[in-house]
N, C-alpha and C. Protein backbone atom coordinates (compact mmCIF):
# COMPACT_ATOMS: atom_id res chain seq x y z
N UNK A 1 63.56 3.21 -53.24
CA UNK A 1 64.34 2.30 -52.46
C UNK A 1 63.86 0.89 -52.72
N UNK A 2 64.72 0.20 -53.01
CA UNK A 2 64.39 -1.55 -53.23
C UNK A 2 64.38 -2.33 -51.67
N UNK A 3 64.03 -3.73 -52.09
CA UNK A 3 63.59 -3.82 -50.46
C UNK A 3 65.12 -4.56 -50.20
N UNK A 4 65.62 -5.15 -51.25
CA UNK A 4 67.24 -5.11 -50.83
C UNK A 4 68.25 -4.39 -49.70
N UNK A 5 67.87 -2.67 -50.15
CA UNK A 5 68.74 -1.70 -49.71
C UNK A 5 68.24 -1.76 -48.19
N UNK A 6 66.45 -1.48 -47.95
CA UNK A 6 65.92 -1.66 -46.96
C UNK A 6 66.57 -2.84 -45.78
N UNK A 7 66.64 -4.07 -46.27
CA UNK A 7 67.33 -5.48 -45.60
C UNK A 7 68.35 -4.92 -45.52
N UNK A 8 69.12 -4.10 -46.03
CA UNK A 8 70.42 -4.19 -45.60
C UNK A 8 70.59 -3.52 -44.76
N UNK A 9 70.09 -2.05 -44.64
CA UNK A 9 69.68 -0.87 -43.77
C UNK A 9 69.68 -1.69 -41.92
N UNK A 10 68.31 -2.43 -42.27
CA UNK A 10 67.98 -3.20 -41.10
C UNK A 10 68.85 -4.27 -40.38
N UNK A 11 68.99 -4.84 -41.17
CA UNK A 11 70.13 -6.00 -41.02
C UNK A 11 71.60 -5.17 -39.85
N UNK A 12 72.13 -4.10 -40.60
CA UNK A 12 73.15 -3.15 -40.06
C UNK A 12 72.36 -2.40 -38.39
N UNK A 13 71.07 -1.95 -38.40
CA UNK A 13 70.73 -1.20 -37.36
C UNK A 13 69.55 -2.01 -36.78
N UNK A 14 69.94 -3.32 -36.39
CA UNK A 14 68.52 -4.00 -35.87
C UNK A 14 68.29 -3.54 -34.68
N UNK A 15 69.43 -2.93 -33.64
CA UNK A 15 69.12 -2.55 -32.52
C UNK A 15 68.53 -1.36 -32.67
N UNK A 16 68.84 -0.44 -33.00
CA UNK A 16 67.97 0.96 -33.62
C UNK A 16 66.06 0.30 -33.83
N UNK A 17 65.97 -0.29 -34.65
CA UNK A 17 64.70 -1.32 -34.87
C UNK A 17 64.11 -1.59 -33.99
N UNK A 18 65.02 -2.68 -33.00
CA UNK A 18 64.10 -2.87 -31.78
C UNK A 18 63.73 -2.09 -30.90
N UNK A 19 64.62 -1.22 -30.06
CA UNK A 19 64.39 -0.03 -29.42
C UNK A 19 63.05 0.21 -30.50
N UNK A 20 62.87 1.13 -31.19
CA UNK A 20 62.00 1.85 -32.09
C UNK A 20 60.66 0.64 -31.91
N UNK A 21 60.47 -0.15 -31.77
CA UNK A 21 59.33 -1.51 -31.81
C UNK A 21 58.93 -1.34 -30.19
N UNK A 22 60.39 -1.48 -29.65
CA UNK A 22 59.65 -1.27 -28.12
C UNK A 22 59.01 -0.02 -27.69
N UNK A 23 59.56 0.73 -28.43
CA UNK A 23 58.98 2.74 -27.80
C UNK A 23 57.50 2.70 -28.47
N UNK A 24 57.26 1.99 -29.82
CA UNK A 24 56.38 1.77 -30.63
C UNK A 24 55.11 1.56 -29.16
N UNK A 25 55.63 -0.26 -28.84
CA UNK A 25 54.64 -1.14 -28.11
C UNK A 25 54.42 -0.42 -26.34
N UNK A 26 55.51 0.19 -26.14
CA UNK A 26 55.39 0.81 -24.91
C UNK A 26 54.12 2.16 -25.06
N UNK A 27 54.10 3.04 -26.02
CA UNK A 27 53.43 3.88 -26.28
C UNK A 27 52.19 3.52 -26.67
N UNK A 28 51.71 2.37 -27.22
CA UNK A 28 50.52 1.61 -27.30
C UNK A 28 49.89 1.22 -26.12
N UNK A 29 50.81 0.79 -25.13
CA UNK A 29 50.62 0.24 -24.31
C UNK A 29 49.97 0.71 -22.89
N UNK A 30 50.53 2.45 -23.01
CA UNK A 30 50.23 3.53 -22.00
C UNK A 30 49.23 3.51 -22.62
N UNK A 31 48.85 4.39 -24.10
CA UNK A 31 47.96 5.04 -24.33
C UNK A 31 46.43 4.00 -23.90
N UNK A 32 46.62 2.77 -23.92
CA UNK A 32 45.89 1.70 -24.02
C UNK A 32 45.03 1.49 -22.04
N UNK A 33 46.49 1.50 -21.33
CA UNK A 33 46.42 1.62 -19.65
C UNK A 33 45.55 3.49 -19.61
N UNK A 34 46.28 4.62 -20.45
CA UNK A 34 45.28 5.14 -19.82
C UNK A 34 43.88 5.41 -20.17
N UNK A 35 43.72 4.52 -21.58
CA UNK A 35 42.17 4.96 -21.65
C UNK A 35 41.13 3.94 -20.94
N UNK A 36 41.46 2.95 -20.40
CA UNK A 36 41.42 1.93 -19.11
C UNK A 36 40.94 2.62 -17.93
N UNK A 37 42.04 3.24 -17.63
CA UNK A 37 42.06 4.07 -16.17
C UNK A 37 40.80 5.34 -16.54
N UNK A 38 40.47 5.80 -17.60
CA UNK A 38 39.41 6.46 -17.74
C UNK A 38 38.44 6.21 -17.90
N UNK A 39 37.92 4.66 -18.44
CA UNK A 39 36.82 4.35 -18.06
C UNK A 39 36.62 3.52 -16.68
N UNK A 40 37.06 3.33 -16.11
CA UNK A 40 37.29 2.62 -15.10
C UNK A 40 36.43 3.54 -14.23
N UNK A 41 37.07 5.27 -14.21
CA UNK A 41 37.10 6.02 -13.57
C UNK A 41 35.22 6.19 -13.48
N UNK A 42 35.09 6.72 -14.78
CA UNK A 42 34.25 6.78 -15.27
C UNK A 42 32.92 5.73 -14.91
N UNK A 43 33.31 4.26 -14.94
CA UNK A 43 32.40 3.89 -14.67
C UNK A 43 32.12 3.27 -12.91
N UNK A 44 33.64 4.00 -12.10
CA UNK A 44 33.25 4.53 -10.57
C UNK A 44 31.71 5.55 -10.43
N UNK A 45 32.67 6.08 -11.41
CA UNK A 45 31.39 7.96 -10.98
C UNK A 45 30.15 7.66 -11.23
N UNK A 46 29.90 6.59 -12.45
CA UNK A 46 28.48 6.53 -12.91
C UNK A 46 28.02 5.32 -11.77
N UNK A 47 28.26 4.51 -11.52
CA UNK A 47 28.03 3.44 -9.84
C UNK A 47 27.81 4.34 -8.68
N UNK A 48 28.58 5.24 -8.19
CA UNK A 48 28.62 6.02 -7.40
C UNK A 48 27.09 6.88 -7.43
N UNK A 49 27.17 7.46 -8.67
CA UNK A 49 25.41 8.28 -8.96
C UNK A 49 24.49 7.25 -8.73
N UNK A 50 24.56 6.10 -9.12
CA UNK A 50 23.34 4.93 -9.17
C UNK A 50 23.12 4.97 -7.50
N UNK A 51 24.20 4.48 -6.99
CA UNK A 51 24.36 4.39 -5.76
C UNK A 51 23.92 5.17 -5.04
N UNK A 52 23.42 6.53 -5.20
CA UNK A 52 23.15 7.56 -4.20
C UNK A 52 21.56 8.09 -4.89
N UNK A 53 21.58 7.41 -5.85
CA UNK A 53 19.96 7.53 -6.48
C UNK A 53 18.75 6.47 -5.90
N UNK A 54 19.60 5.22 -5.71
CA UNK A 54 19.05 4.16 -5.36
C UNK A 54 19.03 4.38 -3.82
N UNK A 55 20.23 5.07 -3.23
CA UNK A 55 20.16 5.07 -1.89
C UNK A 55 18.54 6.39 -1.49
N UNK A 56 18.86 6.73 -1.85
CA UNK A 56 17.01 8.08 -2.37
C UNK A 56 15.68 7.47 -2.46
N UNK A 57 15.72 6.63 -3.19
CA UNK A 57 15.01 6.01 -3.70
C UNK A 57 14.23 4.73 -2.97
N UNK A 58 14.86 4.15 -2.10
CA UNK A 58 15.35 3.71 -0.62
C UNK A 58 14.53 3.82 0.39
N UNK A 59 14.87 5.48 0.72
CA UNK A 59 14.47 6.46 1.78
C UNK A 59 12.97 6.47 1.45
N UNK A 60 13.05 7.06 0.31
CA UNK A 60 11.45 7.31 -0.11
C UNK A 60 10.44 6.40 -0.30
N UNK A 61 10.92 5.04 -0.31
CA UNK A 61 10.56 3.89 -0.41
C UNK A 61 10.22 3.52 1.20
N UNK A 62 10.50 3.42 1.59
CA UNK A 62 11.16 3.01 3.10
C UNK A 62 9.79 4.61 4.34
N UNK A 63 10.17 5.70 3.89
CA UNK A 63 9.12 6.52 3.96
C UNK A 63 7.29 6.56 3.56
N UNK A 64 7.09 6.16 2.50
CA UNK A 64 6.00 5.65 1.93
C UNK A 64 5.23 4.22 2.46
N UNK A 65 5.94 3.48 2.91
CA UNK A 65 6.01 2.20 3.55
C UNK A 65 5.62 2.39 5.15
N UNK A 66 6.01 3.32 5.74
CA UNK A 66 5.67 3.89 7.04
C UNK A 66 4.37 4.80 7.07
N UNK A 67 4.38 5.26 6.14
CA UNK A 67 2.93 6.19 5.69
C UNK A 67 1.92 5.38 5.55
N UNK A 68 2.13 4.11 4.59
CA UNK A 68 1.21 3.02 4.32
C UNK A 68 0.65 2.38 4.98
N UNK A 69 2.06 1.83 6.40
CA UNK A 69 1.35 1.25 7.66
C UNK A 69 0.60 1.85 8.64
N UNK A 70 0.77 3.37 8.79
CA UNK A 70 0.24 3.76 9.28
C UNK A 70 -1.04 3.95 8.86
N UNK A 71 -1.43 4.28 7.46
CA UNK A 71 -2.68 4.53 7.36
C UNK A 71 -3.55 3.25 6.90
N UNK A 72 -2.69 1.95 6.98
CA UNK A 72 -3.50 0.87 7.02
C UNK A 72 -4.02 0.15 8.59
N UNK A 73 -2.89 1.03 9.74
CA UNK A 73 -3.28 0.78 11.43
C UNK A 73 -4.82 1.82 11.68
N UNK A 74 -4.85 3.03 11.03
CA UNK A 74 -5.94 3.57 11.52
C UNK A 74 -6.99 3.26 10.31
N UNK A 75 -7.09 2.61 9.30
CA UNK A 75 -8.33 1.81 8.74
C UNK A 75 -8.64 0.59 9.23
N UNK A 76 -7.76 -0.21 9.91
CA UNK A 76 -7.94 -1.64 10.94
C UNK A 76 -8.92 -0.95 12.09
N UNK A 77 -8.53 0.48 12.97
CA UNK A 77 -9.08 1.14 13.71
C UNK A 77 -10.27 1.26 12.92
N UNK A 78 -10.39 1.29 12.28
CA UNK A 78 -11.84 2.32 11.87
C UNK A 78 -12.84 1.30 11.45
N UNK A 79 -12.48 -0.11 11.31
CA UNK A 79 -12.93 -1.15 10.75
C UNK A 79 -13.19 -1.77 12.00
N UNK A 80 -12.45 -1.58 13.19
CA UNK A 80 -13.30 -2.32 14.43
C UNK A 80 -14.06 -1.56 15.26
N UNK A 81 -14.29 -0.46 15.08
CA UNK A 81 -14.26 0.64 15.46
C UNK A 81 -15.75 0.41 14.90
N UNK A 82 -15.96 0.27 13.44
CA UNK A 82 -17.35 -0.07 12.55
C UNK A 82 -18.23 -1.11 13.22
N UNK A 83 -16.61 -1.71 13.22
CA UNK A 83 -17.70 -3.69 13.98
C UNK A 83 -18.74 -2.97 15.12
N UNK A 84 -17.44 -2.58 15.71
CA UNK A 84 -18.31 -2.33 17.51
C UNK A 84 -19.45 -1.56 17.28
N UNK A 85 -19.79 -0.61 16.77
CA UNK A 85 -21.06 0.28 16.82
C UNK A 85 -21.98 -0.85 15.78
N UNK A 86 -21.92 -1.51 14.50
CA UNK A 86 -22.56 -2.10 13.81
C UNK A 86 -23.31 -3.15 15.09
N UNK A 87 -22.20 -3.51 15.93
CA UNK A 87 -23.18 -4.63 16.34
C UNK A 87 -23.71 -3.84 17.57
N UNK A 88 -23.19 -2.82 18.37
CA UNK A 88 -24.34 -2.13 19.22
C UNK A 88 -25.75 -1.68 18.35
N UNK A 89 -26.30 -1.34 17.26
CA UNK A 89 -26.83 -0.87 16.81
C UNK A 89 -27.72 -2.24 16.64
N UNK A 90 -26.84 -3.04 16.17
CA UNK A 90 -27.92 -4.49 16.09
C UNK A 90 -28.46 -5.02 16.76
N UNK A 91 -27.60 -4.65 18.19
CA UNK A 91 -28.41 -5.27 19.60
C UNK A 91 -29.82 -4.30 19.92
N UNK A 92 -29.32 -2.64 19.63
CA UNK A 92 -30.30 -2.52 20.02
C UNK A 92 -31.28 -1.84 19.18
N UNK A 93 -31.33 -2.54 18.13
CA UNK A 93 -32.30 -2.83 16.74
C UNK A 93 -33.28 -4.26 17.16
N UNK A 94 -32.63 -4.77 17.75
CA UNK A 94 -33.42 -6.36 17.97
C UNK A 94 -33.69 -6.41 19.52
N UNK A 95 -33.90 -5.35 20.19
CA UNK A 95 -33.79 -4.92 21.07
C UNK A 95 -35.98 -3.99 21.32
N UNK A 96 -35.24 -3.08 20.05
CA UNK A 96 -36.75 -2.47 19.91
C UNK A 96 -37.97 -3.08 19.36
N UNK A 97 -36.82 -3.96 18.38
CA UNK A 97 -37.95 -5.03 17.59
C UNK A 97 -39.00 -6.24 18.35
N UNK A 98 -37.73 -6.41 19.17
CA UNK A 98 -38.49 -7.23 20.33
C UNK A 98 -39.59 -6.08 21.15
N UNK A 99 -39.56 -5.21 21.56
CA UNK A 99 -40.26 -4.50 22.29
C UNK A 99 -41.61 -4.05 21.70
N UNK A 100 -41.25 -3.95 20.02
CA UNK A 100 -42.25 -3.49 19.16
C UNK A 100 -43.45 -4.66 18.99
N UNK A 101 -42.90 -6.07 19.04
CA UNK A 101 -43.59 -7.24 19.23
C UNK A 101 -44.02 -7.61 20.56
N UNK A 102 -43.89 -6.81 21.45
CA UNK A 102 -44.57 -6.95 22.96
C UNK A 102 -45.58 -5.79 22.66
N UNK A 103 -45.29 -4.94 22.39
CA UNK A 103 -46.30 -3.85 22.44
C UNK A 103 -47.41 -4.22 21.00
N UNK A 104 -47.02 -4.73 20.67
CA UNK A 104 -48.14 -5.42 19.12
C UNK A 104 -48.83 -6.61 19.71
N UNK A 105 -48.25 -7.15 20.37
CA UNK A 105 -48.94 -8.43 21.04
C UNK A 105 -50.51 -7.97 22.16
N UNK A 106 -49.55 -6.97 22.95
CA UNK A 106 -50.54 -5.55 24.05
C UNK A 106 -51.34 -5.30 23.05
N UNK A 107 -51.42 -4.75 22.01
CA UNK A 107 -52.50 -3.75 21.23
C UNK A 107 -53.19 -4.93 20.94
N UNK A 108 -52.97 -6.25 20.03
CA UNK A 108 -53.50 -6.92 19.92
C UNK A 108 -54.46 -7.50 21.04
N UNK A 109 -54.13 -7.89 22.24
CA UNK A 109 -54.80 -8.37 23.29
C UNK A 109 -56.00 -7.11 23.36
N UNK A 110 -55.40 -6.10 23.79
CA UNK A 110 -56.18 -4.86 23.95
C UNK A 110 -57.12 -5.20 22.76
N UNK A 111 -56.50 -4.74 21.66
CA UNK A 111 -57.88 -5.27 20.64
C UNK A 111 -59.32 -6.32 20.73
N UNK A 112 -58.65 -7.12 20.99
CA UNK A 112 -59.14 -8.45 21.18
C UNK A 112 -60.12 -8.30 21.85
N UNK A 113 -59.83 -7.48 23.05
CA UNK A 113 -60.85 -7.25 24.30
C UNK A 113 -61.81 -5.90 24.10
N UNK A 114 -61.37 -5.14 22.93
CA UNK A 114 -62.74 -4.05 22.66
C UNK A 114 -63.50 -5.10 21.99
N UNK A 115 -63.10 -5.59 20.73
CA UNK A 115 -64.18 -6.50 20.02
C UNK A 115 -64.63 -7.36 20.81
N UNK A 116 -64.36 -7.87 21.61
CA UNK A 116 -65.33 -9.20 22.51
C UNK A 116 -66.35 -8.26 23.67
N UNK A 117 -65.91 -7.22 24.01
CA UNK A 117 -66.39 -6.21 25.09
C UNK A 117 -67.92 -6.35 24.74
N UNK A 118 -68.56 -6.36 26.10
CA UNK A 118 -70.06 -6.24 25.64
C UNK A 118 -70.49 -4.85 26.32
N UNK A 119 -71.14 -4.18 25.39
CA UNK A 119 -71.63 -2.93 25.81
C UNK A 119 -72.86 -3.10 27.48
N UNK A 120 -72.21 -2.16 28.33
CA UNK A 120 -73.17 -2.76 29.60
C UNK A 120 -75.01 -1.97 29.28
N UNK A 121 -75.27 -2.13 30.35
CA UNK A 121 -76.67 -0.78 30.59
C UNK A 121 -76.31 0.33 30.36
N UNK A 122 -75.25 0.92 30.66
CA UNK A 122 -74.82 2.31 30.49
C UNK A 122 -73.51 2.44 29.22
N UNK A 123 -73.83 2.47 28.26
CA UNK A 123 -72.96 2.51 27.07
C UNK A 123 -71.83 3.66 27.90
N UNK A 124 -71.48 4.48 28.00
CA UNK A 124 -70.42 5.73 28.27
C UNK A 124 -69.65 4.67 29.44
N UNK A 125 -70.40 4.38 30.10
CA UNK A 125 -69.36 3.64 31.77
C UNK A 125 -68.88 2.82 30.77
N UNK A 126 -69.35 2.00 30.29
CA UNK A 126 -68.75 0.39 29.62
C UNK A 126 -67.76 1.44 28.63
N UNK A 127 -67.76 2.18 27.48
CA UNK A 127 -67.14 2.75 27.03
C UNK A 127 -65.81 3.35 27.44
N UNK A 128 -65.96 3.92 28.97
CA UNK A 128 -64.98 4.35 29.82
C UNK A 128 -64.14 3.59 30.06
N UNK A 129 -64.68 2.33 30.71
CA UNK A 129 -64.61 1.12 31.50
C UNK A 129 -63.33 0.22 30.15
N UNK A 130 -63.85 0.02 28.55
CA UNK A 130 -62.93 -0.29 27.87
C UNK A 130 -61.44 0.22 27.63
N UNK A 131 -62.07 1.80 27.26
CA UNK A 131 -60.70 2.59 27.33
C UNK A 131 -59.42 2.52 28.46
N UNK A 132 -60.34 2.29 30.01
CA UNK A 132 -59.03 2.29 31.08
C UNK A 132 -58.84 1.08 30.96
N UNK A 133 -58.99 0.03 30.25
CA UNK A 133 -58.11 -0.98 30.02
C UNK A 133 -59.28 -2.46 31.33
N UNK A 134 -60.37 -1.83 31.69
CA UNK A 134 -61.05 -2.43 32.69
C UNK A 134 -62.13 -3.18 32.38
N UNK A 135 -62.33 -3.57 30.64
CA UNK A 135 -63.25 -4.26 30.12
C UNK A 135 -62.43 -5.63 30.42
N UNK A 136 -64.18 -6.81 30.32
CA UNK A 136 -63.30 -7.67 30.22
C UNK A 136 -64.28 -8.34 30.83
């Protein structure tokens, strides 16, 4: 066929042509809307999964976070809880220490007073006499 015969063909049936161009562009046009409508769809369902993964994710988040505070309220507890006995213990550490330096000061005096003690006439009485604390 020459492209003559073709032109002439067309020329005679342009309406045949157009119809045929529009069924052409209409059928492009669906096939086009529905592969649209399928990803569309498609990328509902995959939002939708995110959405209910993240909403999970959330929870467990949100759960862990309550676990956390809680076990950071009973280490605050346990940390004043430390204070308070640390410093009872200090009071009465400086408490004995002081007492240990009264009673060292006593032994010392006591000391003080065997070595200066003068043995009397009767060594055992004066001896006695140091021990009950009655030299002097």
């Amino acid at each position: 066929m020459s492209l003559s015969l073709i032109l002439a063909f067309a020329g005679r049936h342009w309406k045949l042509f157009g119809i045929g161009a529009l069924v052409l562009l209409l059928t492009v046009q669906s096939a086009r809307l529905s592969h649209a409508k399928a990803d569309l769809k498609a990328e509902r369902d995959a939002h939708a999964t995110a959405k209910r993964a993240w909403a999970a994710e959330l929870t467990q988040c949100q759960a862990n976070r309550a676990t956390l505070d809680a076990s950071l309220k009973r280490q605050s507890e346990a940390v004043a809880a430390l204070k308070a006995e640390s410093a009872r213990v200090t009071a009465e550490a400086e408490k004995a220490a002081q007492r240990a330096a009264q009673a060292g000061r006593e032994a010392g005096r006591i000391a003080t007073g065997v070595l200066n003690a003068q043995a009397g006439k009767d060594r055992c009485a004066s001896a006695l006499a140091i021990l009950k604390g009655e030299a002097g």
